[in-house]
PDB file of N, CA and C in Angstrom:
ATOM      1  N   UNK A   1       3.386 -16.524 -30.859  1.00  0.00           N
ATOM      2  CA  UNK A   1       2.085 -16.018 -31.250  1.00  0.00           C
ATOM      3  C   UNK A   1       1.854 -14.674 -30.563  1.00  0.00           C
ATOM      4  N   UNK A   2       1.407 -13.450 -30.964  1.00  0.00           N
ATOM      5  CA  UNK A   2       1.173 -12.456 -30.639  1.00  0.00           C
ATOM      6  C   UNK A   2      -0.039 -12.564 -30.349  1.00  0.00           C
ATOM      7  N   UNK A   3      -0.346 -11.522 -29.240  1.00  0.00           N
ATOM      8  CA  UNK A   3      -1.543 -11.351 -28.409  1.00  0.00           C
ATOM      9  C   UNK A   3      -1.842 -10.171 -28.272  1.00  0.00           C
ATOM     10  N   UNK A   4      -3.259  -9.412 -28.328  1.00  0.00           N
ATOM     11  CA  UNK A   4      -3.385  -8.343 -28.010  1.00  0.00           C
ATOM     12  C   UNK A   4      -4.907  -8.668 -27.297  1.00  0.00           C
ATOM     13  N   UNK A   5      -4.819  -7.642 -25.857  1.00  0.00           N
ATOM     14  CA  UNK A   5      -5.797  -7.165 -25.183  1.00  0.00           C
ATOM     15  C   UNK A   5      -6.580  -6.246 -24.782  1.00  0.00           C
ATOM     16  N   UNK A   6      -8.181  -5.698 -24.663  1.00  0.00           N
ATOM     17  CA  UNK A   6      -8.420  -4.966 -24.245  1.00  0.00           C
ATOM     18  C   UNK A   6      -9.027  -4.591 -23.373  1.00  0.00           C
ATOM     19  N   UNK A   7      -9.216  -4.163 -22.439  1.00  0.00           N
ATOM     20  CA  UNK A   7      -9.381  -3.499 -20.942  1.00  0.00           C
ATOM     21  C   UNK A   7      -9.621  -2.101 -20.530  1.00  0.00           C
ATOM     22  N   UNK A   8     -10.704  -2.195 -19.927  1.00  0.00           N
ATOM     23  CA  UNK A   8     -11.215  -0.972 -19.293  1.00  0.00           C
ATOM     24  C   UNK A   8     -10.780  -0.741 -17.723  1.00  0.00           C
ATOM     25  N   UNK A   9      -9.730  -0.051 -17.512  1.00  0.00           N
ATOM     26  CA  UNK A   9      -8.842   0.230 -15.977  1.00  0.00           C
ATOM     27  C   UNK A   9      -7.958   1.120 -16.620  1.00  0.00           C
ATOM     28  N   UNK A  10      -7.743   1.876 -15.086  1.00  0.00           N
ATOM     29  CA  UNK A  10      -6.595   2.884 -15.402  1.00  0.00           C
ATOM     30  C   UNK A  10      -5.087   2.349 -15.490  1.00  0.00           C
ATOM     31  N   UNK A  11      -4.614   3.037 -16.108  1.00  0.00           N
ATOM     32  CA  UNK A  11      -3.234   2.562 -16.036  1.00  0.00           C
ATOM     33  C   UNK A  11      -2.428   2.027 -14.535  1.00  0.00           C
ATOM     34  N   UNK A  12      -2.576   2.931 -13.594  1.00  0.00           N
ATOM     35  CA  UNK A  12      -2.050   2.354 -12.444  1.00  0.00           C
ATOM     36  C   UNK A  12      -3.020   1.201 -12.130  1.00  0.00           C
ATOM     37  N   UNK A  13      -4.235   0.677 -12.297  1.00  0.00           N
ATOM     38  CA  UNK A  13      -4.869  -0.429 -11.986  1.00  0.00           C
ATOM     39  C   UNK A  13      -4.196  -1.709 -12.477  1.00  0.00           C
ATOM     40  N   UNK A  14      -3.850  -1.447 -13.866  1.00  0.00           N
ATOM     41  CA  UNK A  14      -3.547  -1.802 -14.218  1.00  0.00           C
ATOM     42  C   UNK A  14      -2.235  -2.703 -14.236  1.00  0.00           C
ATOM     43  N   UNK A  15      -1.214  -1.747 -14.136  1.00  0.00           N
ATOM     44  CA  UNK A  15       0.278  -1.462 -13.417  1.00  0.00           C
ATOM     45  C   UNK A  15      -0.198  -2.803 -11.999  1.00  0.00           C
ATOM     46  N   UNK A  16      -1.058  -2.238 -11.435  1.00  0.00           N
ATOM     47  CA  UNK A  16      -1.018  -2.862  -9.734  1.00  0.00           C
ATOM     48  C   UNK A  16      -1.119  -4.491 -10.386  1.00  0.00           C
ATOM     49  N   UNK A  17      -2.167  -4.998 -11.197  1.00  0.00           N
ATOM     50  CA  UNK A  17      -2.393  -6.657 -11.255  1.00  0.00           C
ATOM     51  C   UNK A  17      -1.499  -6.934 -11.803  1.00  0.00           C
ATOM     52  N   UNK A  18      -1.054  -6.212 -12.857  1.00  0.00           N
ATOM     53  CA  UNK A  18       0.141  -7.246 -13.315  1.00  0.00           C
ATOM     54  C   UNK A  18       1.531  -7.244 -13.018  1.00  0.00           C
ATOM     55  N   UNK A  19       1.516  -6.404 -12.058  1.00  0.00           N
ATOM     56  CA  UNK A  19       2.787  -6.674 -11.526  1.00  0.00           C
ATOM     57  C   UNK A  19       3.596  -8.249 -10.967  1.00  0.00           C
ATOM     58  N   UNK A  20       2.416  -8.881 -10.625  1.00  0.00           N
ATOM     59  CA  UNK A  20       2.941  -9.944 -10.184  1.00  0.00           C
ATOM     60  C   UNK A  20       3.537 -11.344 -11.201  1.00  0.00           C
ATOM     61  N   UNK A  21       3.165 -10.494 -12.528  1.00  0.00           N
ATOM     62  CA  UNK A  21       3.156 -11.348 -13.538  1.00  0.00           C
ATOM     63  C   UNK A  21       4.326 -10.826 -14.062  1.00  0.00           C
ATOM     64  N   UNK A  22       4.940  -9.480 -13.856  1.00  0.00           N
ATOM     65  CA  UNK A  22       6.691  -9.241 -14.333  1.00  0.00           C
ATOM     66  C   UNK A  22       6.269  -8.235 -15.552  1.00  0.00           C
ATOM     67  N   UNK A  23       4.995  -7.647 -15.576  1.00  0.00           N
ATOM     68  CA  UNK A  23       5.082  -6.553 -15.937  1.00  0.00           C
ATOM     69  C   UNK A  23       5.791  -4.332 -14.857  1.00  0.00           C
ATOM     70  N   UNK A  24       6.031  -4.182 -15.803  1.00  0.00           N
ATOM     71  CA  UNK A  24       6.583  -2.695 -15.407  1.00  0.00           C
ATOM     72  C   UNK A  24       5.993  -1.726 -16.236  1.00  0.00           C
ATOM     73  N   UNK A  25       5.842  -0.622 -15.957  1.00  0.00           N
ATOM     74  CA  UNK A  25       5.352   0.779 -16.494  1.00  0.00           C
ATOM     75  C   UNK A  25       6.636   1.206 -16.792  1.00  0.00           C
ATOM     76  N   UNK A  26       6.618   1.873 -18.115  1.00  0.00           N
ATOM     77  CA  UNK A  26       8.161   2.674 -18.194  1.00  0.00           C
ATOM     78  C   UNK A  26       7.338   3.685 -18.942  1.00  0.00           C
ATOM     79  N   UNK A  27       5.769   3.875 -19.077  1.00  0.00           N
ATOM     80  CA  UNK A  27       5.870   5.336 -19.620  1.00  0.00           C
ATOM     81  C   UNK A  27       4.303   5.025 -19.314  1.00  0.00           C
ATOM     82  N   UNK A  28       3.527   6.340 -19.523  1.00  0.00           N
ATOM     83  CA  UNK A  28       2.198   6.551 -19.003  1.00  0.00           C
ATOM     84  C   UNK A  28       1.405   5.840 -19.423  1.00  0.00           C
ATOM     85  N   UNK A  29       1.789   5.693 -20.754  1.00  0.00           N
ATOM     86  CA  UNK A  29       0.912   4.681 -21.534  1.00  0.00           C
ATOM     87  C   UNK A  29       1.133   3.137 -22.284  1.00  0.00           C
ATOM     88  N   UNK A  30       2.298   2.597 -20.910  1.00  0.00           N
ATOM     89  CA  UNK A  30       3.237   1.821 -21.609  1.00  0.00           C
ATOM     90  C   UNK A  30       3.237   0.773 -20.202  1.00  0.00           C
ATOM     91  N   UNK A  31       2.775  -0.506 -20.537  1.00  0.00           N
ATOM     92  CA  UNK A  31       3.378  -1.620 -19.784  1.00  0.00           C
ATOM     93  C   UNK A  31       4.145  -2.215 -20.360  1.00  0.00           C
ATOM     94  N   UNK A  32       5.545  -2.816 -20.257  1.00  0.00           N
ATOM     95  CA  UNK A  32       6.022  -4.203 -20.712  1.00  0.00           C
ATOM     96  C   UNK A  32       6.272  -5.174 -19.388  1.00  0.00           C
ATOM     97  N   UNK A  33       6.073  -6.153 -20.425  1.00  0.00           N
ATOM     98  CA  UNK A  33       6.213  -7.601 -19.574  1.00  0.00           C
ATOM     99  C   UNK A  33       8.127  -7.731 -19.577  1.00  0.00           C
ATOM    100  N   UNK A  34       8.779  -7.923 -17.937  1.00  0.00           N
ATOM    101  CA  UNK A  34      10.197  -8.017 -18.320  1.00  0.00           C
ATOM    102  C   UNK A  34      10.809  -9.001 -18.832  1.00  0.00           C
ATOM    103  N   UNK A  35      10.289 -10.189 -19.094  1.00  0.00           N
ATOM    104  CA  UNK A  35      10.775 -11.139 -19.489  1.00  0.00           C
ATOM    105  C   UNK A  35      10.575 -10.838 -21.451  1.00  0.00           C
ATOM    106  N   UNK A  36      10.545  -9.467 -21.841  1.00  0.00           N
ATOM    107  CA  UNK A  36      10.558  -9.775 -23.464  1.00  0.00           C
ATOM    108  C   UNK A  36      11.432  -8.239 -23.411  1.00  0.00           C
ATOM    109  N   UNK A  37      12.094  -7.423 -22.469  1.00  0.00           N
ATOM    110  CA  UNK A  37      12.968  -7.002 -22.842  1.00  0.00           C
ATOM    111  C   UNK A  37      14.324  -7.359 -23.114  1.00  0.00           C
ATOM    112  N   UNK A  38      14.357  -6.862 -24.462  1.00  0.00           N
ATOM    113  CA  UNK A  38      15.785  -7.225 -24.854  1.00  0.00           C
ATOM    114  C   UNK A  38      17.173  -6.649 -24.780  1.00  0.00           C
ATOM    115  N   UNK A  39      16.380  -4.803 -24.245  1.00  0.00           N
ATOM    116  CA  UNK A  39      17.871  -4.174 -24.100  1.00  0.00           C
ATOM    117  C   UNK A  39      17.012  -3.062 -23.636  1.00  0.00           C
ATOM    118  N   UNK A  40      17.633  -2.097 -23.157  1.00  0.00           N
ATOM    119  CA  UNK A  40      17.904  -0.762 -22.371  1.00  0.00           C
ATOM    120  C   UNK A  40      18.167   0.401 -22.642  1.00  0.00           C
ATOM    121  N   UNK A  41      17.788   1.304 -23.663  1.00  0.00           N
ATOM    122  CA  UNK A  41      18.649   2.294 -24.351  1.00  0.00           C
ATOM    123  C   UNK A  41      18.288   3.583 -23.037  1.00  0.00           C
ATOM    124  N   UNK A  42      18.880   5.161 -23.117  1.00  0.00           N
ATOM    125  CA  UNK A  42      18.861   6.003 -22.652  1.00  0.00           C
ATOM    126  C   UNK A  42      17.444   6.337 -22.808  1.00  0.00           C
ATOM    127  N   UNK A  43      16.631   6.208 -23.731  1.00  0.00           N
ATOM    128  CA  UNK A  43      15.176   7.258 -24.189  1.00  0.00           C
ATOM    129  C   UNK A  43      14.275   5.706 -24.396  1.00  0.00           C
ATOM    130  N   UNK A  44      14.783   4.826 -24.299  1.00  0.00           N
ATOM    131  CA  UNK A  44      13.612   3.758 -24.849  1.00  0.00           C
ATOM    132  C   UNK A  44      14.155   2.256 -24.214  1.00  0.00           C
ATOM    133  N   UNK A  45      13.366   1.648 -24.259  1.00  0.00           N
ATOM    134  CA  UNK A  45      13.248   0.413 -24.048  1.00  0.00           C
ATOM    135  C   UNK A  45      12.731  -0.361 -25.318  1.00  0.00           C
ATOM    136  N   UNK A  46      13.925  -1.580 -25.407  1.00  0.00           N
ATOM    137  CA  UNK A  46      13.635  -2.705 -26.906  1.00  0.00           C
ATOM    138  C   UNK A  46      13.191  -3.913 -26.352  1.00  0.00           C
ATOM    139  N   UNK A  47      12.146  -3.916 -27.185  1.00  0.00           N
ATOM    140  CA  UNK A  47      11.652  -5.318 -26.987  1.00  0.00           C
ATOM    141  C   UNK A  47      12.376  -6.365 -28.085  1.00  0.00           C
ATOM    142  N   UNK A  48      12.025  -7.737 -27.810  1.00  0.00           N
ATOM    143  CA  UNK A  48      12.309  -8.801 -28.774  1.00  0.00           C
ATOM    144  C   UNK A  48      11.348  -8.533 -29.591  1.00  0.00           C
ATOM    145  N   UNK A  49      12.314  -8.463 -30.950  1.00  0.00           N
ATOM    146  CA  UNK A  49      11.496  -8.184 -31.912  1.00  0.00           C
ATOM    147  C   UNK A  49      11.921  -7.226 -32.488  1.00  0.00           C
ATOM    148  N   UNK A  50      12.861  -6.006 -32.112  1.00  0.00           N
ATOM    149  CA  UNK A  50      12.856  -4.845 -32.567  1.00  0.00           C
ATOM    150  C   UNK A  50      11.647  -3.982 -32.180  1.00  0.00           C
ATOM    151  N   UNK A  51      10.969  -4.281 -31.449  1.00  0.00           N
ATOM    152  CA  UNK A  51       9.832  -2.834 -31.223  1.00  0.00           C
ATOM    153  C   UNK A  51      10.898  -2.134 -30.001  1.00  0.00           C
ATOM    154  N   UNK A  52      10.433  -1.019 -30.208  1.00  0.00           N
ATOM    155  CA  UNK A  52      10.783  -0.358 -29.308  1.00  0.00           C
ATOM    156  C   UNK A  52       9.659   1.052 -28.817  1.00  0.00           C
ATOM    157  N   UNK A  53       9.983   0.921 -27.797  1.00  0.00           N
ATOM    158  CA  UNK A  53       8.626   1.756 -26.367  1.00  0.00           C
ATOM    159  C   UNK A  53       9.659   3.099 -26.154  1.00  0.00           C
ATOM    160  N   UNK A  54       9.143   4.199 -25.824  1.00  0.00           N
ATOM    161  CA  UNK A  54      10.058   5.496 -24.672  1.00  0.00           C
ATOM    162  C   UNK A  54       9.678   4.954 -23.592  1.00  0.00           C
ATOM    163  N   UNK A  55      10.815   5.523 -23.043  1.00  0.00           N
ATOM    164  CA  UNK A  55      10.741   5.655 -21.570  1.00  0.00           C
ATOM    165  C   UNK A  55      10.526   7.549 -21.008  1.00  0.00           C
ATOM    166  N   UNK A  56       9.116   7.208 -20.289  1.00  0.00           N
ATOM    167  CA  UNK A  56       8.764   8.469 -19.933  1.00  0.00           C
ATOM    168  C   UNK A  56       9.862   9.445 -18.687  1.00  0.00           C
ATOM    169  N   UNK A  57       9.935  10.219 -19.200  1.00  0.00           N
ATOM    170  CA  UNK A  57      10.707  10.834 -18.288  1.00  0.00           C
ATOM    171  C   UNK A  57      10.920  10.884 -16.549  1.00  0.00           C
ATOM    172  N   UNK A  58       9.319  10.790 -16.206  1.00  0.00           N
ATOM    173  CA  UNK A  58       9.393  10.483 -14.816  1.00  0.00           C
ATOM    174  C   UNK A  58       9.337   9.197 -14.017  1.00  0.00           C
ATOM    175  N   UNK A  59       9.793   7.898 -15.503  1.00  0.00           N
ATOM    176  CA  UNK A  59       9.365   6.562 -14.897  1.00  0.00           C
ATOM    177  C   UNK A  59      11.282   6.227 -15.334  1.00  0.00           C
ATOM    178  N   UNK A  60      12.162   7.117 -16.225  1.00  0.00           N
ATOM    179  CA  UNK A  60      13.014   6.588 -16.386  1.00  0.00           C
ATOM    180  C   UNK A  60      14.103   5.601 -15.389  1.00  0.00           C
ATOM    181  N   UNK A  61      14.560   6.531 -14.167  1.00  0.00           N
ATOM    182  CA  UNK A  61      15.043   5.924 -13.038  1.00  0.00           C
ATOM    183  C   UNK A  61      14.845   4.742 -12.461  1.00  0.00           C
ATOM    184  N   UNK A  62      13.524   4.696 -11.944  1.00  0.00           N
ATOM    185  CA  UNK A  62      12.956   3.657 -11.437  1.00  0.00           C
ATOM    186  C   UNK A  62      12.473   1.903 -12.728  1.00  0.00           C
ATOM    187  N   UNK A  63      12.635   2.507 -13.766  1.00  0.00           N
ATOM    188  CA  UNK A  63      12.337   1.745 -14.845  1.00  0.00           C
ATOM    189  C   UNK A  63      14.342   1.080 -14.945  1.00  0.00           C
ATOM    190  N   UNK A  64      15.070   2.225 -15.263  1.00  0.00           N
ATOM    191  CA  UNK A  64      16.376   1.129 -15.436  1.00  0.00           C
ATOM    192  C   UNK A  64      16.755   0.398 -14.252  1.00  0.00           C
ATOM    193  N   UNK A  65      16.645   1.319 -13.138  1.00  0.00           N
ATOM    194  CA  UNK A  65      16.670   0.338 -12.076  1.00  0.00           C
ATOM    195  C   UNK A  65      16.143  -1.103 -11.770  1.00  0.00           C
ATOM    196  N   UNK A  66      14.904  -1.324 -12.019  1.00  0.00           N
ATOM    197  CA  UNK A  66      14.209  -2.431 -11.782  1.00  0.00           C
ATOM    198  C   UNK A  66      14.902  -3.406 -13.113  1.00  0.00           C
ATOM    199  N   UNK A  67      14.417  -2.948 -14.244  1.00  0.00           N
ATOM    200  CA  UNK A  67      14.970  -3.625 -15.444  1.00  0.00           C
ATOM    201  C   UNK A  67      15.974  -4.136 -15.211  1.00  0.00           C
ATOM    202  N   UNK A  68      17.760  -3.496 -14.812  1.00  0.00           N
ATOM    203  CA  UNK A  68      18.711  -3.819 -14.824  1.00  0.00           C
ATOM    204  C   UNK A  68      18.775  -4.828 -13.530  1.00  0.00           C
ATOM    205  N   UNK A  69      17.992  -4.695 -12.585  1.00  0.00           N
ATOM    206  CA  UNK A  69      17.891  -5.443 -11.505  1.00  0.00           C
ATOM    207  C   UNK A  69      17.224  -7.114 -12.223  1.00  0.00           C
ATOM    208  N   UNK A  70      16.752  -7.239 -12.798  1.00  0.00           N
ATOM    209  CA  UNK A  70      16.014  -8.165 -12.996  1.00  0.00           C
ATOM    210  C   UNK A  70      16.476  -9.158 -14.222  1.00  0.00           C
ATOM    211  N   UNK A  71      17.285  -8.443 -14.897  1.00  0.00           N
ATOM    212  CA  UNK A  71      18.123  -8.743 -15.977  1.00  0.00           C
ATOM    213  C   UNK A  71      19.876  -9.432 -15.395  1.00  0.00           C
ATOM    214  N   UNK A  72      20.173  -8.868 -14.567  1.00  0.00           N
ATOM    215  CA  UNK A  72      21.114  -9.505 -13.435  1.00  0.00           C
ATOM    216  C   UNK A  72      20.807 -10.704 -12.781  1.00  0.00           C
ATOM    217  N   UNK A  73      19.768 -11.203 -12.916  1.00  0.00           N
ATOM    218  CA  UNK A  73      18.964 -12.270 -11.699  1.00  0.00           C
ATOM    219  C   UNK A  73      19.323 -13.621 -12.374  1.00  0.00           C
TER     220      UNK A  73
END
């Protein structure tokens, strides 16, 4: 079942609560939850499903890092 939410907080507020829930920022305007990535490309991140998100340029590093870290586990 798909879900959509809406919320008044900034993105890093944002970023901060749900982190503990296995969400990540990979672009300014972009949370995913890691447990629904499905793969890793150079410029984007795929979700299940075929959607696919960019990965912002200054979150790329730290975004494959964690991802690939967590995907190893």
């Amino acid at each position: 079942m798909e879900r959509s939410y809406r919320i008044r907080e900034t993105m890093a507020g944002a970023q901060e609560a749900l982190a503990v829930y296995g969400f990540v920022r990979i672009h300014k305007g972009f949370l995913v939850n890691e447990k629904a990535v499905w793969r890793i490309g150079s410029r984007e991140v795929i979700l299940k499903g075929d959607i696919r998100l960019p990965i912002g340029k200054s979150y790329k590093e730290k975004v494959k890092e964690t991802l690939v870290r967590l995907m190893m586990a």
